[in-house]
N, C-alpha and C. Protein backbone atom coordinates (compact mmCIF):
# COMPACT_ATOMS: atom_id res chain seq x y z
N UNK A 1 82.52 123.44 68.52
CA UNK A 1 81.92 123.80 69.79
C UNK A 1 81.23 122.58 70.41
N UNK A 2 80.79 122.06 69.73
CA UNK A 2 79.58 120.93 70.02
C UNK A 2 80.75 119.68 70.79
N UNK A 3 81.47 119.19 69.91
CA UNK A 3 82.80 118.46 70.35
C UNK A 3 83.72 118.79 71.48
N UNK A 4 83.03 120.05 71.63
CA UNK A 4 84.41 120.08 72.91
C UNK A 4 83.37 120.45 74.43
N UNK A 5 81.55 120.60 73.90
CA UNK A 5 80.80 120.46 75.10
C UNK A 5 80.93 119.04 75.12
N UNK A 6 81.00 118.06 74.02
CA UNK A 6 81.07 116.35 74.57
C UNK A 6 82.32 115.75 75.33
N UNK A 7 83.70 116.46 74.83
CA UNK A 7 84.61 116.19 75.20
C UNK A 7 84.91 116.61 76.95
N UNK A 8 84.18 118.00 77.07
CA UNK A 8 84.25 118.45 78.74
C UNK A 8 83.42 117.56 79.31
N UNK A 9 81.76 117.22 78.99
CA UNK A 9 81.27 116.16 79.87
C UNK A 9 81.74 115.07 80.14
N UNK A 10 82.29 114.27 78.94
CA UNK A 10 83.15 112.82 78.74
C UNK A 10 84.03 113.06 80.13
N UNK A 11 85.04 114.21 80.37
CA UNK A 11 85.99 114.41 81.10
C UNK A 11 85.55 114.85 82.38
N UNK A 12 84.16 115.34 82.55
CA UNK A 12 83.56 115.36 84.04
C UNK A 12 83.36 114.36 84.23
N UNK A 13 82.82 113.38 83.88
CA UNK A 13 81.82 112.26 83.93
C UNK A 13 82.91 111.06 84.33
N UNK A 14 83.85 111.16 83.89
CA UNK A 14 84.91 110.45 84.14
C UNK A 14 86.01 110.68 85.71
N UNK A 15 85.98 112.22 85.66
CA UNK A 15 86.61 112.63 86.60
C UNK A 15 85.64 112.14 88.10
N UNK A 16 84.04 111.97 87.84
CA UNK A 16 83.10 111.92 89.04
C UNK A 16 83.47 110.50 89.42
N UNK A 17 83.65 109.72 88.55
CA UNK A 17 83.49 108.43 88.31
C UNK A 17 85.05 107.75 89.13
N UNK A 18 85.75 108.74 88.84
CA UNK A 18 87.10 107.89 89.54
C UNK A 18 87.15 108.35 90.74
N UNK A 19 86.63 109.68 91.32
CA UNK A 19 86.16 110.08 92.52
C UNK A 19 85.29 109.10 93.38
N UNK A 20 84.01 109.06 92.70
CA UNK A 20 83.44 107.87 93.27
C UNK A 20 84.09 106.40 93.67
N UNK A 21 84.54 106.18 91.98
CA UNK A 21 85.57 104.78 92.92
C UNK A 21 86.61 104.66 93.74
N UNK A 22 86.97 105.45 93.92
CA UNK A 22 88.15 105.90 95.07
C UNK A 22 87.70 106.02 96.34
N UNK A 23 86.34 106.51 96.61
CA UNK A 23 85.61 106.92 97.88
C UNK A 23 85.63 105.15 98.11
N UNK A 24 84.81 104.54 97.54
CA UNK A 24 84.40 102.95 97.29
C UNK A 24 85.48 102.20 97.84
N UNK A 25 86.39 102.67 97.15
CA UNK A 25 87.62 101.86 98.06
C UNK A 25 88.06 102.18 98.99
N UNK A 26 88.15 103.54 99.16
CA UNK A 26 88.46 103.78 100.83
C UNK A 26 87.69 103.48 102.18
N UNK A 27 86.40 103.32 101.72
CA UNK A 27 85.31 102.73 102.43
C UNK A 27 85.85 101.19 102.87
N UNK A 28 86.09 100.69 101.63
CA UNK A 28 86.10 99.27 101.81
C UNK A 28 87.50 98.89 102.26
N UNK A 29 88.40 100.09 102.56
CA UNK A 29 89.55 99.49 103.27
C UNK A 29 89.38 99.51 104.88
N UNK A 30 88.52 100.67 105.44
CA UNK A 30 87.99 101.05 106.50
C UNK A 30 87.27 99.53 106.79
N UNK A 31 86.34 99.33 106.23
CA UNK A 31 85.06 98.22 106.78
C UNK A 31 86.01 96.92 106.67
N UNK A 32 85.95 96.45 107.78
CA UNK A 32 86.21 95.17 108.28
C UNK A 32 84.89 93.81 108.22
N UNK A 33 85.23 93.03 107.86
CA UNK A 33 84.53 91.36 108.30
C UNK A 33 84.43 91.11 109.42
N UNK A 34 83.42 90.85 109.94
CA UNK A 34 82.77 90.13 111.38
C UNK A 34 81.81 88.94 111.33
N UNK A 35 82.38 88.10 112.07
CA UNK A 35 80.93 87.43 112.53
C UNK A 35 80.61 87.25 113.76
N UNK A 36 79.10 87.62 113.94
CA UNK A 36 78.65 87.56 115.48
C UNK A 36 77.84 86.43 115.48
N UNK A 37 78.04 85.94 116.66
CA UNK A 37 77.06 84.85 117.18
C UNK A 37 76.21 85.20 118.21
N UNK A 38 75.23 84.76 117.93
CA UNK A 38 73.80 84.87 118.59
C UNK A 38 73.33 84.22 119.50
N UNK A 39 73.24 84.28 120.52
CA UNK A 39 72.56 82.65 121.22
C UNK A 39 71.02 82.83 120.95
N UNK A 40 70.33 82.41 120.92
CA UNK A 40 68.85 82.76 120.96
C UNK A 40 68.43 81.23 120.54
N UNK A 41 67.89 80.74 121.84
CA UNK A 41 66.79 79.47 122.19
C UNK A 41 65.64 79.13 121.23
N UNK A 42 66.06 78.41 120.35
CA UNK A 42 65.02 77.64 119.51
C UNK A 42 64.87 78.19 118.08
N UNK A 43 66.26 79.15 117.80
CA UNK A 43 65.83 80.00 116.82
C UNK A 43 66.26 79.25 115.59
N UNK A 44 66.40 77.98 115.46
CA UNK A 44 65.56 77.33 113.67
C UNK A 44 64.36 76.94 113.91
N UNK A 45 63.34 77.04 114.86
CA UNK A 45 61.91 76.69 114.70
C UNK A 45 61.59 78.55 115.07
N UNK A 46 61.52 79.07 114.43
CA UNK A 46 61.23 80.42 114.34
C UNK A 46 60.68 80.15 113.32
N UNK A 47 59.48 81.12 113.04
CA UNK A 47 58.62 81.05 111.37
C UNK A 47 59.07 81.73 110.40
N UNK A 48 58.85 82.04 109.52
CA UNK A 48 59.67 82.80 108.17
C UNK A 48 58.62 84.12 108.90
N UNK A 49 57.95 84.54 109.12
CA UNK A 49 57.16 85.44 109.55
C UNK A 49 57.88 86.34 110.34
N UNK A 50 58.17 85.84 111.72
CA UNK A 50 59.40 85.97 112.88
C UNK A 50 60.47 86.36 111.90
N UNK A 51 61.28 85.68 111.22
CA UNK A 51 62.58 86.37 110.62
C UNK A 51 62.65 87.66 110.22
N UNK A 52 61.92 87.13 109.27
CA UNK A 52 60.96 88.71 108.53
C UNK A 52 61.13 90.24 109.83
N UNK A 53 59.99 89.68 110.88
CA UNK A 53 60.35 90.76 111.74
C UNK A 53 61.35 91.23 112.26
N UNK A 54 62.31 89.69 112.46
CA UNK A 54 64.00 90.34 112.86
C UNK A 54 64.83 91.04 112.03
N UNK A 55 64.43 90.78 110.36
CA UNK A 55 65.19 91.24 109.55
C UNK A 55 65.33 92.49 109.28
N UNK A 56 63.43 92.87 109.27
CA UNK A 56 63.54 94.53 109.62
C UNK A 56 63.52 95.27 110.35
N UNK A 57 63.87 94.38 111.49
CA UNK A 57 63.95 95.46 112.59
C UNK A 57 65.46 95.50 112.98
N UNK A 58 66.68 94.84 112.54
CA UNK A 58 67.91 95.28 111.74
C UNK A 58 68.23 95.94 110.64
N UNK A 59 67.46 95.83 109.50
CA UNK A 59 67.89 97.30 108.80
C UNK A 59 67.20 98.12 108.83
N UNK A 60 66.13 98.36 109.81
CA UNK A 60 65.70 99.60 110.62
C UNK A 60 66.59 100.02 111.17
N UNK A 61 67.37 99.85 111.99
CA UNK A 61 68.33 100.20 113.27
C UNK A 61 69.41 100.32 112.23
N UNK A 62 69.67 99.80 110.96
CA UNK A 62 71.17 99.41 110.32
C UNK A 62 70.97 101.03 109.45
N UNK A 63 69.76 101.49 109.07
CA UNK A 63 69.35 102.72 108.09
C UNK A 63 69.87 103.91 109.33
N UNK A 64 68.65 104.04 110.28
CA UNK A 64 69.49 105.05 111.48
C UNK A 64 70.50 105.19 111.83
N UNK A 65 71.48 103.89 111.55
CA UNK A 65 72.77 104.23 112.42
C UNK A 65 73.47 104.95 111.22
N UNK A 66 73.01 104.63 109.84
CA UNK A 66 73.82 105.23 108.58
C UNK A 66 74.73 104.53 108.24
N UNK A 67 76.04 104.82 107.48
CA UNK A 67 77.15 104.42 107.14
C UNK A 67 78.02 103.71 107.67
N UNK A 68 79.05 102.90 108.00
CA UNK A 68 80.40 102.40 108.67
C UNK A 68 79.89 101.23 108.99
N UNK A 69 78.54 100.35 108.74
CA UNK A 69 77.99 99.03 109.42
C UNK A 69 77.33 98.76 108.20
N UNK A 70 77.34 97.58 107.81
CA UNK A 70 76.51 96.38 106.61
C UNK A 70 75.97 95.25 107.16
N UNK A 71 75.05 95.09 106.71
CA UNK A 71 74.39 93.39 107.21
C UNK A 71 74.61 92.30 106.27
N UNK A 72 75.39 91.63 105.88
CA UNK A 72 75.70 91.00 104.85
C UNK A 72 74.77 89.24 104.08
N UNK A 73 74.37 88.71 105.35
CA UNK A 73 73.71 87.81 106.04
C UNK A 73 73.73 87.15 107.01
N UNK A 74 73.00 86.09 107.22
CA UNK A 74 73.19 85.32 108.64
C UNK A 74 72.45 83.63 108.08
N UNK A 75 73.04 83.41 109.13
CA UNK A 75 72.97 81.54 109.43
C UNK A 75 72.18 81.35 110.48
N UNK A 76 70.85 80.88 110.39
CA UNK A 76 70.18 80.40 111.30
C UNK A 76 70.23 78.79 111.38
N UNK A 77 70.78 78.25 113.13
CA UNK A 77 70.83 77.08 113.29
C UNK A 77 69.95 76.95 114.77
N UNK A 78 69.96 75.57 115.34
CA UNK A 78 68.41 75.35 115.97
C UNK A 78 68.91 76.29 117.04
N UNK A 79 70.14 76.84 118.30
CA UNK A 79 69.79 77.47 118.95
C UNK A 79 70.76 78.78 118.91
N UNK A 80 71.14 79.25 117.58
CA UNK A 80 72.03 80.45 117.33
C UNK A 80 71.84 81.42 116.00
N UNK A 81 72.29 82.36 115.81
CA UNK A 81 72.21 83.23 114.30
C UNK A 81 73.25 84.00 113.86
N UNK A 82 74.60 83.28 113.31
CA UNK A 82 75.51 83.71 112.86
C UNK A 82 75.54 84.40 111.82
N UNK A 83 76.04 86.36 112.31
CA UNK A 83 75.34 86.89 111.11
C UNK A 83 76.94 87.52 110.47
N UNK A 84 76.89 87.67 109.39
CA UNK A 84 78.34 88.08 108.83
C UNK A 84 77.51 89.85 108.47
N UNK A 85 78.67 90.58 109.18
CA UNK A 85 78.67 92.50 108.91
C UNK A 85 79.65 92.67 108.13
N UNK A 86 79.92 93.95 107.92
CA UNK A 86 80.88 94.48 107.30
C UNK A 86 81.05 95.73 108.48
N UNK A 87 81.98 96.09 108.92
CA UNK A 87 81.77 97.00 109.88
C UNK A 87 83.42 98.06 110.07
N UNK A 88 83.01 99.10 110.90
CA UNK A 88 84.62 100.30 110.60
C UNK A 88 85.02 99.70 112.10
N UNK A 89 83.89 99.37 112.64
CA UNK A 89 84.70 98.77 114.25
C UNK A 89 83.82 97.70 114.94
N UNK A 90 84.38 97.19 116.18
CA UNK A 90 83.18 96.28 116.96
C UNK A 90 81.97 96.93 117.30
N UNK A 91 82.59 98.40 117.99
CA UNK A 91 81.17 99.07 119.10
C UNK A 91 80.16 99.70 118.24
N UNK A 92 80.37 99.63 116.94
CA UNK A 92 79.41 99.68 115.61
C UNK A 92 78.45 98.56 115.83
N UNK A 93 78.87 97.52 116.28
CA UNK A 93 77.92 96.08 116.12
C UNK A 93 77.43 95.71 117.49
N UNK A 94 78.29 96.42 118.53
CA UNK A 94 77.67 96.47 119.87
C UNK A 94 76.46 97.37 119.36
N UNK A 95 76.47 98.25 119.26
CA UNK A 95 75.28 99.49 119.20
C UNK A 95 74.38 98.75 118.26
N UNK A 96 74.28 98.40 117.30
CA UNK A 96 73.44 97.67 116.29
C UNK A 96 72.55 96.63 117.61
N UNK A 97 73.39 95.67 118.14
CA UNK A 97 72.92 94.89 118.36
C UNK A 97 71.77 95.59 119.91
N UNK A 98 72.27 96.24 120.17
CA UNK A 98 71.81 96.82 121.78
C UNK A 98 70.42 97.89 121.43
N UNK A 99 70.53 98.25 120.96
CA UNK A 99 69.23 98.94 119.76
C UNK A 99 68.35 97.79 119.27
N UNK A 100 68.65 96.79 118.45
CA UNK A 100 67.99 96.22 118.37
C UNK A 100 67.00 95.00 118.94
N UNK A 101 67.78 95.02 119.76
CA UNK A 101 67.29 94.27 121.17
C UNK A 101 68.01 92.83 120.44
N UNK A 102 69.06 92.89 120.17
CA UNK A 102 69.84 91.86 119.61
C UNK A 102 70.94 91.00 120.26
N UNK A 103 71.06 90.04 120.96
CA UNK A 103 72.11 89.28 121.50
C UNK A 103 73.17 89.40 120.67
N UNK A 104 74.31 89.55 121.45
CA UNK A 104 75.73 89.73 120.48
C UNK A 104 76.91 89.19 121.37
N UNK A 105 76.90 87.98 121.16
CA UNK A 105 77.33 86.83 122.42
C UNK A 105 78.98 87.08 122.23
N UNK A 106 79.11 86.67 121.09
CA UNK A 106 80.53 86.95 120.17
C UNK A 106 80.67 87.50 119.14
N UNK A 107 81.97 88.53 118.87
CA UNK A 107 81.68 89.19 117.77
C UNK A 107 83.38 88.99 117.32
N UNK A 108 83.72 88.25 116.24
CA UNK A 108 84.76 87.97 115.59
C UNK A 108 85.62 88.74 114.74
N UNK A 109 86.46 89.13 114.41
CA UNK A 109 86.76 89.87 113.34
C UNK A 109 87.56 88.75 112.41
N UNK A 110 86.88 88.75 110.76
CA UNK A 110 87.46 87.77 109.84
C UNK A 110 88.58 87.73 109.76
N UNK A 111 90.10 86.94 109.76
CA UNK A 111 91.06 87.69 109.00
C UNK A 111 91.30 87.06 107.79
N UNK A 112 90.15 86.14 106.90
CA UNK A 112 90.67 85.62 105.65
C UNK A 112 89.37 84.79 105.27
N UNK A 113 88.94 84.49 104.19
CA UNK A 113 88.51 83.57 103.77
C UNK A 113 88.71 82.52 102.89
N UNK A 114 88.60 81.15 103.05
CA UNK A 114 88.87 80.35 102.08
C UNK A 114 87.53 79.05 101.85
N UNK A 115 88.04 78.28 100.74
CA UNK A 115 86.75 77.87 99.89
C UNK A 115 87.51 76.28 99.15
N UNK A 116 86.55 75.76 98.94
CA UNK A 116 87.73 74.94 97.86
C UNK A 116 88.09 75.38 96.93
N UNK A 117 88.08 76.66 96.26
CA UNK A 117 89.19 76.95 95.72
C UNK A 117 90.35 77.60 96.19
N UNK A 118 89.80 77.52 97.24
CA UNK A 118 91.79 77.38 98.04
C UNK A 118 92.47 76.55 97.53
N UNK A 119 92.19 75.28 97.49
CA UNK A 119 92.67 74.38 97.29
C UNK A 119 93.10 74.22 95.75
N UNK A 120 92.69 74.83 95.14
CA UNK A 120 93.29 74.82 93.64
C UNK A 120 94.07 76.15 92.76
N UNK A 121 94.21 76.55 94.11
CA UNK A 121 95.56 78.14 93.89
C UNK A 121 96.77 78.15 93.68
C-alpha cells in the first residue's frame, strides 16, 4: 500500500512537472527579444538614486500589466537607455513604456544573437 501511495505521488509529481515545463516553453516560444532605445538627455549623469526610481517604476507598471512582457536589462549611455524585453508583441512595450512615462524612440525585434563564440562554432 505504502509503495504504491509513493509510486502515485512520484507519478503526479512528475506528470505536474512536465505540464509545467511545457507551459515554460510555450511561453518562451510566444515571447520574443526586443531592444528599445531611449533617448533621454544626460541619462549617464543620472544618480544611482534616479535609476533606482526608474527601475521601480518599470516593474511597477511591468507587475500590473502581468504576463506576455519581461524586463531583462538595460544599457545606460550619456544620452540613451537601451533596454533588452522579452515580449508576445511590440504594443506590449508601447503600453509599458506610455504608462510609465517612458520614451520608446525605437523598438527592435532581435532576430539572433552572437558572441565570440560565434566565432568558434
Amino acid at each position: 500500500m505504502k509503495t504504491k501511495i509513493i509510486l502515485a505521488v512520484t507519478l503526479l509529481t512528475l506528470t505536474l512537472s512536465f505540464a509545467q515545463t511545457k507551459t515554460n516553453m510555450k511561453n518562451e516560444e510566444i515571447m520574443k527579444t526586443y531592444l528599445i532605445e531611449r533617448e533621454i538627455p544626460d541619462a549617464g549623469k543620472l544618480t544611482q538614486e534616479e535609476l533606482k526610481g526608474i527601475s521601480q517604476k518599470s516593474c511597477t507598471v511591468l507587475s500590473e500589466m502581468g504576463s506576455g512582457i519581461e524586463w531583462l536589462h538595460s544599457y545606460v549611455t550619456d544620452d540613451k537607455v537601451y533596454c533588452v524585453y522579452k515580449a508576445e508583441n511590440k504594443e506590449l512595450l508601447r503600453i509599458h513604456a506610455e504608462k510609465g512615462g517612458f520614451p520608446a524612440n525605437r523598438i527592435s525585434e532581435l532576430s539572433t544573437e552572437i558572441s565570440p563564440a560565434t566565432a568558434l562554432e
